[in-house]
PDB file of N, CA and C in Angstrom:
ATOM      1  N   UNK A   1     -44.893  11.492  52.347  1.00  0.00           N
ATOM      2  CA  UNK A   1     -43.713  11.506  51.512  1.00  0.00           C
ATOM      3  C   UNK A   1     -44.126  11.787  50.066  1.00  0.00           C
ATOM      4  N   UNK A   2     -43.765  12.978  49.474  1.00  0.00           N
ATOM      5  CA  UNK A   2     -43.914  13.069  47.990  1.00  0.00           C
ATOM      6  C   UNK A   2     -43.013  12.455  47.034  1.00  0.00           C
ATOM      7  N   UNK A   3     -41.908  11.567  47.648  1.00  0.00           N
ATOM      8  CA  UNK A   3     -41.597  10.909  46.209  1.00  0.00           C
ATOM      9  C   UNK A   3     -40.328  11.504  45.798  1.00  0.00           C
ATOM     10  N   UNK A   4     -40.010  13.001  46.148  1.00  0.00           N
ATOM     11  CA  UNK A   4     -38.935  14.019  45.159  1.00  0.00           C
ATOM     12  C   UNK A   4     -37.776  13.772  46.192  1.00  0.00           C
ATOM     13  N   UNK A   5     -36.966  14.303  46.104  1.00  0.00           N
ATOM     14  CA  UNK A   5     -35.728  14.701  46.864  1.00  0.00           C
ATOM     15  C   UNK A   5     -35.789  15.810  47.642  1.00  0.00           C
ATOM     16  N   UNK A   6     -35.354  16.477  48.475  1.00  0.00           N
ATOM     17  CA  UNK A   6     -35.626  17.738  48.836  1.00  0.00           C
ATOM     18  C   UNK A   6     -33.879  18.562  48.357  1.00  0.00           C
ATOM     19  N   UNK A   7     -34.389  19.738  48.251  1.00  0.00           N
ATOM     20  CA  UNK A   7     -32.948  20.004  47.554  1.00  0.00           C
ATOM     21  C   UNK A   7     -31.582  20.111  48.264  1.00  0.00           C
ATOM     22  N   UNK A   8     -30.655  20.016  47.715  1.00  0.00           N
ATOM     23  CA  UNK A   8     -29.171  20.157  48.806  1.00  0.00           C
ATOM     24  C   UNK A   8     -29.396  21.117  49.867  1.00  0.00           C
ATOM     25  N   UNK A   9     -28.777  20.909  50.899  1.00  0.00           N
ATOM     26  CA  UNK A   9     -28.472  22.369  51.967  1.00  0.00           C
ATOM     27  C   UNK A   9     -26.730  23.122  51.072  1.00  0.00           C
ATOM     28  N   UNK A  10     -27.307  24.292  51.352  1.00  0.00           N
ATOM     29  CA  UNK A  10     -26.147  24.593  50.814  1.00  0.00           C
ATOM     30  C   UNK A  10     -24.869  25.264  51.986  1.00  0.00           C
ATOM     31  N   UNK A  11     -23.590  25.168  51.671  1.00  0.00           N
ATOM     32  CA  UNK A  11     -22.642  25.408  52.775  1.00  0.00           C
ATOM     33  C   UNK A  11     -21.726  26.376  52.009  1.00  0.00           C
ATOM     34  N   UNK A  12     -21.428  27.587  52.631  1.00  0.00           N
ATOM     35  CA  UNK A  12     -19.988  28.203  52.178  1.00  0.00           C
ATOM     36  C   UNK A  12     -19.486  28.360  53.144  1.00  0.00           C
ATOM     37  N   UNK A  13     -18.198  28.559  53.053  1.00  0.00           N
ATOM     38  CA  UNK A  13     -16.661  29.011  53.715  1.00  0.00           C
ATOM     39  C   UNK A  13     -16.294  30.764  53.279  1.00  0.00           C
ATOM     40  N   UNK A  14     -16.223  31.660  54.493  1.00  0.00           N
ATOM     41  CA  UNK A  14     -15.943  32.817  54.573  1.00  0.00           C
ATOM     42  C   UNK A  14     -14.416  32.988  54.916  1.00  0.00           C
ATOM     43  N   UNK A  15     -13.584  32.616  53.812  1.00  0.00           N
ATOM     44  CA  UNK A  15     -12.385  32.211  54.656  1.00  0.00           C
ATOM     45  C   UNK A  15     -11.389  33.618  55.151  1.00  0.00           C
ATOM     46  N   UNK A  16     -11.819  34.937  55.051  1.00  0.00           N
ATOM     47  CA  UNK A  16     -11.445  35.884  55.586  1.00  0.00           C
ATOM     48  C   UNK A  16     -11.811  35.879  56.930  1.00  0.00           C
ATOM     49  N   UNK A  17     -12.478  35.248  57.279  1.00  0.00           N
ATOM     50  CA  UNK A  17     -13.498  35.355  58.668  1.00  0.00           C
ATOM     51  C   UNK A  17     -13.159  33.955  59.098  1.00  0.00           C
ATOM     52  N   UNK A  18     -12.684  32.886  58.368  1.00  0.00           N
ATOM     53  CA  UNK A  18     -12.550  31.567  58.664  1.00  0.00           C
ATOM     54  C   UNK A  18     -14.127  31.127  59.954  1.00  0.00           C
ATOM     55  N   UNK A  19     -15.318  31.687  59.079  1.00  0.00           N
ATOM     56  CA  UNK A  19     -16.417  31.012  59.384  1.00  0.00           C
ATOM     57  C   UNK A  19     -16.922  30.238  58.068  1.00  0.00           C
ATOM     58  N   UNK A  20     -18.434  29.329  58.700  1.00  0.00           N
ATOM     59  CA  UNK A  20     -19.078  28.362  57.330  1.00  0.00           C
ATOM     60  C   UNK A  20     -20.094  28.824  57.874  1.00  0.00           C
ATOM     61  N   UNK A  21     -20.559  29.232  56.390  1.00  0.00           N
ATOM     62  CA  UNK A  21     -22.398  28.960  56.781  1.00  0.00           C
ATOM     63  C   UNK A  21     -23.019  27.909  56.381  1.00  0.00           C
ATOM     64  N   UNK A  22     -23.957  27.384  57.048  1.00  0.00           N
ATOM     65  CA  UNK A  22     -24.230  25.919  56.867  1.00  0.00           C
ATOM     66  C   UNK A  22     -26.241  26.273  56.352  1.00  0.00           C
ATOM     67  N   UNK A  23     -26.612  25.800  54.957  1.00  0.00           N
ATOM     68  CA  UNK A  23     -28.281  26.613  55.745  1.00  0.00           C
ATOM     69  C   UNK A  23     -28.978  25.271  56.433  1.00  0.00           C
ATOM     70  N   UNK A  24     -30.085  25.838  56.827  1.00  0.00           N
ATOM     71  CA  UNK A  24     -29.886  24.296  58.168  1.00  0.00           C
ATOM     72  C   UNK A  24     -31.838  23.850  57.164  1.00  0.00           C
ATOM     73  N   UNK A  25     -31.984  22.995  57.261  1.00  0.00           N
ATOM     74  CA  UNK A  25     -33.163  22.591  56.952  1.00  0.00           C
ATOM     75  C   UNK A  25     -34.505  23.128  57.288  1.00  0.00           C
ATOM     76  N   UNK A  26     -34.191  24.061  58.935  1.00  0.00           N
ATOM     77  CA  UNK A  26     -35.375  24.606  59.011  1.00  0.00           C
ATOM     78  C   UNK A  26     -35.773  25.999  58.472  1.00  0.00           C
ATOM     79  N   UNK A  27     -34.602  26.826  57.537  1.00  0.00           N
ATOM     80  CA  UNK A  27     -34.374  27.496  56.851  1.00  0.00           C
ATOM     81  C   UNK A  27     -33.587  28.607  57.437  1.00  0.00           C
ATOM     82  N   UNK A  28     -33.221  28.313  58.601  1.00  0.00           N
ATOM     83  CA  UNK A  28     -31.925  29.642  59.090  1.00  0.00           C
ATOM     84  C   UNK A  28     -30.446  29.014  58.866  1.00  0.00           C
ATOM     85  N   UNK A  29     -30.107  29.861  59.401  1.00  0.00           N
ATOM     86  CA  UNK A  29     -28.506  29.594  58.958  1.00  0.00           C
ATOM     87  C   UNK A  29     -27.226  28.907  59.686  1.00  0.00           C
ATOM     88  N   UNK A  30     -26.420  28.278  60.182  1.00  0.00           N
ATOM     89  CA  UNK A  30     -25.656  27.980  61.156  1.00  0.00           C
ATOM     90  C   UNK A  30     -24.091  28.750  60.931  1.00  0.00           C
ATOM     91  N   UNK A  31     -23.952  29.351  61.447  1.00  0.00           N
ATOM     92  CA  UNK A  31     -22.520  30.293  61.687  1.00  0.00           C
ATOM     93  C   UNK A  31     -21.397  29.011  62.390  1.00  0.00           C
ATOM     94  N   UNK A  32     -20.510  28.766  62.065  1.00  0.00           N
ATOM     95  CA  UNK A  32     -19.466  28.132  62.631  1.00  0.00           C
ATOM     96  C   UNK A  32     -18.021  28.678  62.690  1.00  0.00           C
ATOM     97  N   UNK A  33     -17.817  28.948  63.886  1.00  0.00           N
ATOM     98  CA  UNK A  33     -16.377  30.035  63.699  1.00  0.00           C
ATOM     99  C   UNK A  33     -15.216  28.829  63.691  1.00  0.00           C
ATOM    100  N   UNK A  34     -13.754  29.175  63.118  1.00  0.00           N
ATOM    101  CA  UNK A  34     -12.897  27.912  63.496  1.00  0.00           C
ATOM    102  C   UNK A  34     -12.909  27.405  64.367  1.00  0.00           C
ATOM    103  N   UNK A  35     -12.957  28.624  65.782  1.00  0.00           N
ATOM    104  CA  UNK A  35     -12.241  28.522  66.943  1.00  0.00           C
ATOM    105  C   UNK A  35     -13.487  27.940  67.599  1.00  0.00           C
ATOM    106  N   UNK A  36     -14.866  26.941  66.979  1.00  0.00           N
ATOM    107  CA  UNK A  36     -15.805  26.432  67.657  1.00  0.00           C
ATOM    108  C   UNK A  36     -16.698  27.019  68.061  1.00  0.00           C
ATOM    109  N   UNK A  37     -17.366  28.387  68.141  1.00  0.00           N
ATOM    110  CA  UNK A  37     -18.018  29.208  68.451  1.00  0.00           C
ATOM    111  C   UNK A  37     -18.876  28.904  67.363  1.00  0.00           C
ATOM    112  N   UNK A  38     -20.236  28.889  67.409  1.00  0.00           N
ATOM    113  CA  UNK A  38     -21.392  28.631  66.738  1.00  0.00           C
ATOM    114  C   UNK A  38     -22.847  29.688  66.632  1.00  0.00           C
ATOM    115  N   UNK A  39     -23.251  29.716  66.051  1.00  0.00           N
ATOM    116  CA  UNK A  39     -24.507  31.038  66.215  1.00  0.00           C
ATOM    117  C   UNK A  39     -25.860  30.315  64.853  1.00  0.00           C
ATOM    118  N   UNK A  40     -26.840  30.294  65.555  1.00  0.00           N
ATOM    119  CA  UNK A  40     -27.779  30.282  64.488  1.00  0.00           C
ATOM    120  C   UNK A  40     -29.030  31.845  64.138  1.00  0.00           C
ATOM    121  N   UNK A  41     -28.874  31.756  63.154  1.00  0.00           N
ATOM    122  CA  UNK A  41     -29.453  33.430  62.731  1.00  0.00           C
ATOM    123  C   UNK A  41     -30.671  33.166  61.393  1.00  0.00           C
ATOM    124  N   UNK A  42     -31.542  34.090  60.961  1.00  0.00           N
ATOM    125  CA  UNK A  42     -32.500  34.188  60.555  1.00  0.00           C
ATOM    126  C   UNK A  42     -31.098  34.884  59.043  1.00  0.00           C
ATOM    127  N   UNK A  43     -31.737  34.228  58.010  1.00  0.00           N
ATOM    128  CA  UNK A  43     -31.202  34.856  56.901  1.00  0.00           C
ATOM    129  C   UNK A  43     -31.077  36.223  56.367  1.00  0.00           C
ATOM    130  N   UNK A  44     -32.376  36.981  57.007  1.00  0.00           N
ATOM    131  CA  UNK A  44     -31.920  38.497  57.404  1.00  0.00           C
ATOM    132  C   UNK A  44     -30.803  39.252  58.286  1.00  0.00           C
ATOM    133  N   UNK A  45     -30.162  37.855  59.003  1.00  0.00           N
ATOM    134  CA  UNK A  45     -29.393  38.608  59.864  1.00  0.00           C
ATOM    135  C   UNK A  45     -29.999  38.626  61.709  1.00  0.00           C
ATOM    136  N   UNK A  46     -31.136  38.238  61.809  1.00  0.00           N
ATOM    137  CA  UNK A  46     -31.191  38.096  63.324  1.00  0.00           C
ATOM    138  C   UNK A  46     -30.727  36.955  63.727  1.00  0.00           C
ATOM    139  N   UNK A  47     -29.956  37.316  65.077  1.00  0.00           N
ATOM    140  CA  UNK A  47     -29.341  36.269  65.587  1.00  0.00           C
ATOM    141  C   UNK A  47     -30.514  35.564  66.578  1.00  0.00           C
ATOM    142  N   UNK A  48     -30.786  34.039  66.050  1.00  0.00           N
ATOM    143  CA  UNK A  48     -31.673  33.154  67.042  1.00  0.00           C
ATOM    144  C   UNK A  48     -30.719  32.906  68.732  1.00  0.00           C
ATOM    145  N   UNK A  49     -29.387  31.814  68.380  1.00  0.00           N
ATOM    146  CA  UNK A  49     -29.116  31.401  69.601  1.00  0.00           C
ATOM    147  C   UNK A  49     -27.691  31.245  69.031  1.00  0.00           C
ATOM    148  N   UNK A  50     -26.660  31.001  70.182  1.00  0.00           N
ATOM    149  CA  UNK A  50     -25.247  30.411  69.994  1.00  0.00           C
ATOM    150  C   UNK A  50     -24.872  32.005  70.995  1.00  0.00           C
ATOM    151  N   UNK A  51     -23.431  30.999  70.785  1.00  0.00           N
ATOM    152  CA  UNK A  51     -22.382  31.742  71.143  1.00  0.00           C
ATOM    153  C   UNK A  51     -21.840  33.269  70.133  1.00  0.00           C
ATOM    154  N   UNK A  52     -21.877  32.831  69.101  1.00  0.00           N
ATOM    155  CA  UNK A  52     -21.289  34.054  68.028  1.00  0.00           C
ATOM    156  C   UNK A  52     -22.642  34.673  67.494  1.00  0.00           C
ATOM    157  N   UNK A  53     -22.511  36.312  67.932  1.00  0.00           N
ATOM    158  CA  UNK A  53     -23.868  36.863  67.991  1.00  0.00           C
ATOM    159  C   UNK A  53     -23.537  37.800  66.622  1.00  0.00           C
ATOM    160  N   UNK A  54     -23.187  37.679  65.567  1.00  0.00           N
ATOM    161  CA  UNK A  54     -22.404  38.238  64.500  1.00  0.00           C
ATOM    162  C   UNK A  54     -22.405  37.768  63.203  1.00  0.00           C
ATOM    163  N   UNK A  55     -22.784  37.808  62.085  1.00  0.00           N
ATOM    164  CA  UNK A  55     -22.354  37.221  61.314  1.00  0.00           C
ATOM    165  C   UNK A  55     -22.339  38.154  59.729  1.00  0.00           C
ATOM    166  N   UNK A  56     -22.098  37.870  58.731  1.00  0.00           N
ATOM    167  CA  UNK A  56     -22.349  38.551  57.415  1.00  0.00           C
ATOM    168  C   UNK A  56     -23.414  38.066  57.030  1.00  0.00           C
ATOM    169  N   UNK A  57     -24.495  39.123  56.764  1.00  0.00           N
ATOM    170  CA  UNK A  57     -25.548  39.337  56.675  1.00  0.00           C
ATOM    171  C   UNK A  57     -25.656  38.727  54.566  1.00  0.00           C
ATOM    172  N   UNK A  58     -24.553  39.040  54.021  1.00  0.00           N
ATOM    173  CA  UNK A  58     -24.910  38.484  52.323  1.00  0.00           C
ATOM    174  C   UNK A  58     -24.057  37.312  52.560  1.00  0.00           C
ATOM    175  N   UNK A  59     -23.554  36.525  53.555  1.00  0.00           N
ATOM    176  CA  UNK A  59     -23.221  35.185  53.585  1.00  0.00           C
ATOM    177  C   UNK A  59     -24.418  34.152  53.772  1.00  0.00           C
ATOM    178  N   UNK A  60     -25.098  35.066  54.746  1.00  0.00           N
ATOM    179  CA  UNK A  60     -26.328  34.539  55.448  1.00  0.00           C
ATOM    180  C   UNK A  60     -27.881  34.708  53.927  1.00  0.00           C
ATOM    181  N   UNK A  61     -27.475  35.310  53.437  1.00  0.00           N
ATOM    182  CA  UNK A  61     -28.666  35.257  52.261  1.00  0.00           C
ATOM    183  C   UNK A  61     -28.165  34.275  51.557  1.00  0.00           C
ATOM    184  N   UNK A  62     -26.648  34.526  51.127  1.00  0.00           N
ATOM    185  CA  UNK A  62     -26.157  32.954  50.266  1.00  0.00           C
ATOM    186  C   UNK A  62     -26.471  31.942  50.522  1.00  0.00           C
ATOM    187  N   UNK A  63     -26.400  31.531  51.822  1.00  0.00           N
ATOM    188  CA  UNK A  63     -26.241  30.343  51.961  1.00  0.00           C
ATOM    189  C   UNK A  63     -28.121  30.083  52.273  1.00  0.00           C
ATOM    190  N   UNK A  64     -28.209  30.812  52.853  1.00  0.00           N
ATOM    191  CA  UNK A  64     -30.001  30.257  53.071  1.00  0.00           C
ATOM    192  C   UNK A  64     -31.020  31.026  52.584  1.00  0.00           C
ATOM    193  N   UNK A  65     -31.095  32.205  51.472  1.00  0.00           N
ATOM    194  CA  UNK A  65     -32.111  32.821  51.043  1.00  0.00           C
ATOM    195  C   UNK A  65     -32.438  31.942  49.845  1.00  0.00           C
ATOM    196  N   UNK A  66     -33.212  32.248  48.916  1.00  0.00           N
ATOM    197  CA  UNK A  66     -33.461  31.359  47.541  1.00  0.00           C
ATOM    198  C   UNK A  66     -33.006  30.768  46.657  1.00  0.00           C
ATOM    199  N   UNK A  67     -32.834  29.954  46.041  1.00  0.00           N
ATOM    200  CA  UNK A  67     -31.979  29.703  45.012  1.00  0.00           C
ATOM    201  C   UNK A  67     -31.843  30.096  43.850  1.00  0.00           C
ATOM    202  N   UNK A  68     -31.093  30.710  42.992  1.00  0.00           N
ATOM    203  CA  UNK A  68     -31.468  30.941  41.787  1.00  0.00           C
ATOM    204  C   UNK A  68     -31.502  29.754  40.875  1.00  0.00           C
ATOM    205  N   UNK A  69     -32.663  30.061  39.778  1.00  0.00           N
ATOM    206  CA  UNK A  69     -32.639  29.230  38.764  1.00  0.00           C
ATOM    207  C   UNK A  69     -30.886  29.085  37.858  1.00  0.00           C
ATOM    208  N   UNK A  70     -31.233  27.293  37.621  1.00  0.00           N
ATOM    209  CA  UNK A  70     -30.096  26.965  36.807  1.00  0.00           C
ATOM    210  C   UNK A  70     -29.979  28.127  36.060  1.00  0.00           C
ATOM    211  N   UNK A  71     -30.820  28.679  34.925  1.00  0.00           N
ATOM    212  CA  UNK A  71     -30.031  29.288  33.980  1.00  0.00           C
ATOM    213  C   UNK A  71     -29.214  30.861  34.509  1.00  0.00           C
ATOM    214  N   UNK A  72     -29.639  31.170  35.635  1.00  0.00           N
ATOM    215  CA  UNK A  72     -29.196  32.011  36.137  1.00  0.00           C
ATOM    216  C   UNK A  72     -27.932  31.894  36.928  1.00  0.00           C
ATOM    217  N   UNK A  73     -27.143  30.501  37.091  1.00  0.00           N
ATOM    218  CA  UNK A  73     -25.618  29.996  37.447  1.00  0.00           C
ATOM    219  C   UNK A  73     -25.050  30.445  37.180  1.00  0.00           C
ATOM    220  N   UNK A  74     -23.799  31.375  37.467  1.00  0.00           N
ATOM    221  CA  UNK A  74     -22.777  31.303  36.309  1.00  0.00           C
ATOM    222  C   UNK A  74     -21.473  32.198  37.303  1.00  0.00           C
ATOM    223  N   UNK A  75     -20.273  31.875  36.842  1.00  0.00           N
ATOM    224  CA  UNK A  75     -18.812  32.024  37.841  1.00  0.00           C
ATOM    225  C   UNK A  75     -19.167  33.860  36.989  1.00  0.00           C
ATOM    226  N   UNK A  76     -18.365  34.769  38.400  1.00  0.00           N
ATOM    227  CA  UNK A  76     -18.609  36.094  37.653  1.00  0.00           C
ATOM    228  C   UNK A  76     -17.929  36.275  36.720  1.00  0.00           C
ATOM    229  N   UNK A  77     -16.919  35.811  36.261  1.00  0.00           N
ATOM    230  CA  UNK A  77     -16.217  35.841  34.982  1.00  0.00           C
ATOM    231  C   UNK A  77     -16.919  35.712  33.732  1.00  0.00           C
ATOM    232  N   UNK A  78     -18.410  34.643  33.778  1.00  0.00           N
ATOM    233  CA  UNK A  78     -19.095  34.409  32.972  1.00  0.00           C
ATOM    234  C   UNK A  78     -20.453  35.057  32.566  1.00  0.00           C
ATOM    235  N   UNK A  79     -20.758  35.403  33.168  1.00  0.00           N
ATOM    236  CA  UNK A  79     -22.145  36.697  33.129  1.00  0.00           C
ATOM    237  C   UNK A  79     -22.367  36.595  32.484  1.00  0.00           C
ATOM    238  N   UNK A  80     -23.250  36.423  31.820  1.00  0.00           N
ATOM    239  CA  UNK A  80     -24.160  37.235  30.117  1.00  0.00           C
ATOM    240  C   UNK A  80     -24.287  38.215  30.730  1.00  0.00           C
ATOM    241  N   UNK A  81     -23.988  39.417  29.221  1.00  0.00           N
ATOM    242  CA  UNK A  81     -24.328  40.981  29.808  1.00  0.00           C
ATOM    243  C   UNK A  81     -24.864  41.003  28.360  1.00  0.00           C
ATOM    244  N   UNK A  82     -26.287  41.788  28.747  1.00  0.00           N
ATOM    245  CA  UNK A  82     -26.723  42.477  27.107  1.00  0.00           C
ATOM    246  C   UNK A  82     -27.517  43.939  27.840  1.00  0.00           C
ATOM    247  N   UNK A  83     -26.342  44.689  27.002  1.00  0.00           N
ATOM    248  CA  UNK A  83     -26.252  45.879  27.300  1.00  0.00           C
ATOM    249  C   UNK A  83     -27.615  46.707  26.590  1.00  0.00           C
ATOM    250  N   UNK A  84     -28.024  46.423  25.629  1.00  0.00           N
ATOM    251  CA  UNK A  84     -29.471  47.474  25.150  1.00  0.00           C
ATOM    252  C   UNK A  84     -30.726  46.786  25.765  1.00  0.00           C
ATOM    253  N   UNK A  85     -30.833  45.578  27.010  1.00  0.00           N
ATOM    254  CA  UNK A  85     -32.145  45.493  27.994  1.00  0.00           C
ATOM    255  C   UNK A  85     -31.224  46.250  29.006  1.00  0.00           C
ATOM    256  N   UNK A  86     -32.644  46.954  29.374  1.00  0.00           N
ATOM    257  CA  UNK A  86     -32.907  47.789  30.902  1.00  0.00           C
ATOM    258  C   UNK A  86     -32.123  46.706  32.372  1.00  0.00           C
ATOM    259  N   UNK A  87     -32.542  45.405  31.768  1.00  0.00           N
ATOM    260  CA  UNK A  87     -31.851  44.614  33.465  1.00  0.00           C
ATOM    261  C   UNK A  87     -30.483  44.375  33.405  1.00  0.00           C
ATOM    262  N   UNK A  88     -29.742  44.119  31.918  1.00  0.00           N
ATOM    263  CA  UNK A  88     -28.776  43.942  31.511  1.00  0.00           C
ATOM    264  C   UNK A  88     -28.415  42.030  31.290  1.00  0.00           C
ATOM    265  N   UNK A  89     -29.906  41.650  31.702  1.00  0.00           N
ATOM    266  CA  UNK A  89     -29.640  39.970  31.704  1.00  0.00           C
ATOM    267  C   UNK A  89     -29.992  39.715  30.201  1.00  0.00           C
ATOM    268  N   UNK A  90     -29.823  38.794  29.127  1.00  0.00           N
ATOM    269  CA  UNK A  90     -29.943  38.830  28.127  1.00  0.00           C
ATOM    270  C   UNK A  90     -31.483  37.889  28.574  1.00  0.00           C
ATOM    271  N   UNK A  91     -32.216  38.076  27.384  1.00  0.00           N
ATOM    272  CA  UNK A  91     -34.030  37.703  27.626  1.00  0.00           C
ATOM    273  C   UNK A  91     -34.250  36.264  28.729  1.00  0.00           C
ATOM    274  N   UNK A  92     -33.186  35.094  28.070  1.00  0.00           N
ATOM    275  CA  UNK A  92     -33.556  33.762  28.806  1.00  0.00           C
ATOM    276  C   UNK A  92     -33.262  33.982  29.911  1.00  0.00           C
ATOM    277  N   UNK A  93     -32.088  34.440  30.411  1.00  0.00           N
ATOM    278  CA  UNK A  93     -32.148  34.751  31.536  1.00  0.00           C
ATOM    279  C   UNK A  93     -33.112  35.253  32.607  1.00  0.00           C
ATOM    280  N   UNK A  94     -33.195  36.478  31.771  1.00  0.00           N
ATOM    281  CA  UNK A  94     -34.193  37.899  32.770  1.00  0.00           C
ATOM    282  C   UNK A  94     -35.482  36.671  32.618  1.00  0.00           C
ATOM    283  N   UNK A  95     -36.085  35.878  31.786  1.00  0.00           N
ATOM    284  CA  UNK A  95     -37.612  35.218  32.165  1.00  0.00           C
ATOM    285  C   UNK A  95     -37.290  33.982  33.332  1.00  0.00           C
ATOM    286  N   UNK A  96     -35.825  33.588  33.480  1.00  0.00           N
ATOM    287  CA  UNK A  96     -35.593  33.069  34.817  1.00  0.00           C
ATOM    288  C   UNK A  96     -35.565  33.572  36.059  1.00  0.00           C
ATOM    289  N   UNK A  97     -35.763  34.501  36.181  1.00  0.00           N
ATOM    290  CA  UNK A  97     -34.954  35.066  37.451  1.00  0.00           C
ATOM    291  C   UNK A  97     -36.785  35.311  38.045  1.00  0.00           C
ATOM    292  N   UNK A  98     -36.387  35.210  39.682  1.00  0.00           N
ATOM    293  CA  UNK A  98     -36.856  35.479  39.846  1.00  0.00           C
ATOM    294  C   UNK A  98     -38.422  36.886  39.971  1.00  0.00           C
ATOM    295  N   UNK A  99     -39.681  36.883  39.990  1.00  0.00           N
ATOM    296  CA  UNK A  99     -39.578  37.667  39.796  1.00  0.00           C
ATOM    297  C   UNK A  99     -39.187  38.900  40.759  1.00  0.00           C
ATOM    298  N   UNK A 100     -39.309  38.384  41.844  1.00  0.00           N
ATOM    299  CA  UNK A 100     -39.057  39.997  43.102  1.00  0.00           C
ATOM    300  C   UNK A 100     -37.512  40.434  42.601  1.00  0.00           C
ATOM    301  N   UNK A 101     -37.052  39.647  41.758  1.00  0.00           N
ATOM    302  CA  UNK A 101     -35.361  39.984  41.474  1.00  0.00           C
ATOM    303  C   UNK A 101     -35.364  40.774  40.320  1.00  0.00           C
ATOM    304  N   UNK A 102     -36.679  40.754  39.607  1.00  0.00           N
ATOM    305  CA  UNK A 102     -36.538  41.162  37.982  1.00  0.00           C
ATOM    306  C   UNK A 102     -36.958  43.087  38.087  1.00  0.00           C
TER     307      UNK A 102
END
């Protein structure tokens, strides 16, 4: 036991699709359709096991690919945009972000 917390699992609702992605602790994803149909899949999109052999492939990164750093949060309404850097993230940002993202 190290002592820390381990971080939230995170869950969204696809409510066009009225599925949840759930990310599961062992780092894939859990698909839950309303109608009870279930599927677990690799965050790329391969389907492991279940019933629902389907899912959205950028639901499935949301919910279980990396997290972005706090300073990189923000509702899309809120963006920092700085338009004369090349990434368009203003500096604090762009030195948060990941780098395979930068």
């Amino acid at each position: 036991m190290t002592g820390r917390n381990p971080p939230p699992l995170r869950s969204y609702r696809h409510g066009a699709f009225k599925t949840t992605y759930a990310q599961q602790p062992d780092g894939t994803v859990l698909v839950t359709h309303d109608d009870g149909r279930e599927g677990r899949f690799h965050v790329d999109g391969r389907h492991i096991e279940g019933d629902l052999t389907q899912a959205n492939r950028h639901m499935l990164y949301f919910a279980g690919g990396p997290a972005l750093p706090d300073a990189c949060r923000y509702r899309w309404g809120e963006v920092p945009v700085d338009l004369d850097r090349p990434s368009g993230w203003p500096e604090e940002q762009e030195r948060a972000l990941p780098h395979q993202l930068g």
